[in-house]
Protein backbone atom coordinates (compact mmCIF):
# COMPACT_ATOMS: atom_id res chain seq x y z
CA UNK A 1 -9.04 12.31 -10.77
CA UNK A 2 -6.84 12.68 -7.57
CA UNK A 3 -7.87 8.88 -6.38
CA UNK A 4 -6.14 7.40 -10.19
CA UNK A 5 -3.35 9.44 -9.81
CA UNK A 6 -2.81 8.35 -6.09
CA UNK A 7 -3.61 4.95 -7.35
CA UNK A 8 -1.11 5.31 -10.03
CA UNK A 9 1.53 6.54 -7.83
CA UNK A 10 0.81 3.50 -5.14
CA UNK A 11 1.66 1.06 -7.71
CA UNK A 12 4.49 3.08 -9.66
CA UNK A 13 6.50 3.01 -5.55
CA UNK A 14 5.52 -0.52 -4.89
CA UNK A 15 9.17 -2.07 -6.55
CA UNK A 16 10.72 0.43 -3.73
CA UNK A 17 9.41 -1.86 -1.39
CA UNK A 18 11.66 -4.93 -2.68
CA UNK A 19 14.77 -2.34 -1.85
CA UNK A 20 13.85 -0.43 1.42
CA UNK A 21 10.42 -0.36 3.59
CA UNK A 22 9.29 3.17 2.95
CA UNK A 23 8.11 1.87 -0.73
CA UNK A 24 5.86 -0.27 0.61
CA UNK A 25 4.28 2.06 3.18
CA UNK A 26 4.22 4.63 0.83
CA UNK A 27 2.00 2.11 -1.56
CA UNK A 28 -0.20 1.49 1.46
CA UNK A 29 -0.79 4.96 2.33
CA UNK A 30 -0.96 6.13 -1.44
CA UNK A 31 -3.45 3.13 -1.74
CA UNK A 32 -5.91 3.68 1.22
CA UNK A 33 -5.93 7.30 0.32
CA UNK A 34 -7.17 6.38 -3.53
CA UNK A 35 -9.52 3.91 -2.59
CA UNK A 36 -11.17 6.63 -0.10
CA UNK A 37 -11.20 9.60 -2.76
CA UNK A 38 -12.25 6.65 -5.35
CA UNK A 39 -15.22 5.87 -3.13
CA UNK A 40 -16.14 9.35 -1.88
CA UNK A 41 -16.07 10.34 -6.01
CA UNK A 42 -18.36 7.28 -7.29
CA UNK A 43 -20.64 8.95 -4.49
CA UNK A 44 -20.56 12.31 -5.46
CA UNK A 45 -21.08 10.98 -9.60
CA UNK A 46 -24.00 8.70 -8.70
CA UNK A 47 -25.65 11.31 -6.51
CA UNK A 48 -25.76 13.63 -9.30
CA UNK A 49 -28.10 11.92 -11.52
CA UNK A 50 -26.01 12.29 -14.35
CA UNK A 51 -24.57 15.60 -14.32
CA UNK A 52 -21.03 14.81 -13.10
CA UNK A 53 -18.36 12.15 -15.49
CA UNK A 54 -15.60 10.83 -13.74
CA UNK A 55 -16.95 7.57 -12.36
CA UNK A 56 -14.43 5.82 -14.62
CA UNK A 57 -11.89 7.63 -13.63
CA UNK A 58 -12.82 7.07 -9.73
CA UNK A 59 -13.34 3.02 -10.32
CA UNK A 60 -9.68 3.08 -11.73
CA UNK A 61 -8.41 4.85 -8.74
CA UNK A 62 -10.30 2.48 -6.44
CA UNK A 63 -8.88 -0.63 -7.99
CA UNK A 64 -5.25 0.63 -8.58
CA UNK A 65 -5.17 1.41 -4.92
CA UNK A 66 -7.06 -1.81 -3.91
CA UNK A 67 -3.94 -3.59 -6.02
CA UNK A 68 -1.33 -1.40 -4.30
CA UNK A 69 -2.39 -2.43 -0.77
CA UNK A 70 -2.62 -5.89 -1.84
CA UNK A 71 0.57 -6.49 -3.23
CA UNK A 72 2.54 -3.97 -0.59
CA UNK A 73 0.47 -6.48 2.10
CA UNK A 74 2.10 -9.93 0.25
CA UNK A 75 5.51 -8.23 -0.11
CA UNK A 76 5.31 -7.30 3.51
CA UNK A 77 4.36 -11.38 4.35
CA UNK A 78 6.93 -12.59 2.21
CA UNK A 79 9.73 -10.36 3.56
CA UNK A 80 8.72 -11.25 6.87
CA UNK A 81 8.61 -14.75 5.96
CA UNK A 82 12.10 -14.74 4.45
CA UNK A 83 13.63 -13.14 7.22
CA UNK A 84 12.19 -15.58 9.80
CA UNK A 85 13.34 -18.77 8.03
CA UNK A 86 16.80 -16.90 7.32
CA UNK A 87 17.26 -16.41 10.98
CA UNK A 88 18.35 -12.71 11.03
CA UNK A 89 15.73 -11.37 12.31
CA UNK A 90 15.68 -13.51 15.56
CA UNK A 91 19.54 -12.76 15.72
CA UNK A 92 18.97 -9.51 15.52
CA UNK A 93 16.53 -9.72 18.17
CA UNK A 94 18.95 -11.41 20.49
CA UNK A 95 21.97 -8.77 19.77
CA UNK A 96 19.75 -6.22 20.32
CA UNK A 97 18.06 -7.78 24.06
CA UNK A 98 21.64 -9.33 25.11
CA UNK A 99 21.44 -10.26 28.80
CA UNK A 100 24.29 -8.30 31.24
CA UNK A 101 27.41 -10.75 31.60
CA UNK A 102 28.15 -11.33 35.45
């Protein structure tokens, strides 16, 4: 249950990403942290021989977090790509490392 929700949440904070950063790191963490409870749950179900439900559940969190990462990872490329061809970020780079005037 705790990997859907996390998987939930990864994909619910992914537009914050399109505003500010921190929504697409959140989706990443949120997202890694799913797919690991996902995985370590389908374990724990098919180990029990039956006994334990949930493996839905745990498959749901695995992909929503495996779609979280993927689209925080193409948002991150695409802002990065943006911001190259725009040119701010190497002028940003160059105020920031501005050689001393004699």
């Amino acid at each position: 249950m705790p990997a859907m929700v996390l998987g939930i949440v990864s994909l619910v904070v992914l537009p914050l990403a399109c505003c500010c950063g921190v929504g697409g790191l959140a989706s990443v963490i949120l997202g890694i942290l799913a797919i690991v409870f996902g995985v370590q749950a389908r374990n724990r179900v098919n180990a029990s021989g039956g006994t334990l439900g949930g493996g839905g559940k745990a498959m749901a969190g695995i992909v929503c977090g495996g779609i979280g990462v993927g689209l925080a990872a193409i948002l991150f490329i695409l802002g990065l790509a943006i911001g190259l061809g725009s040119g701010a970020f190497l002028n940003a780079i160059n105020n920031a490392i501005q050689t001393p005037s004699p």
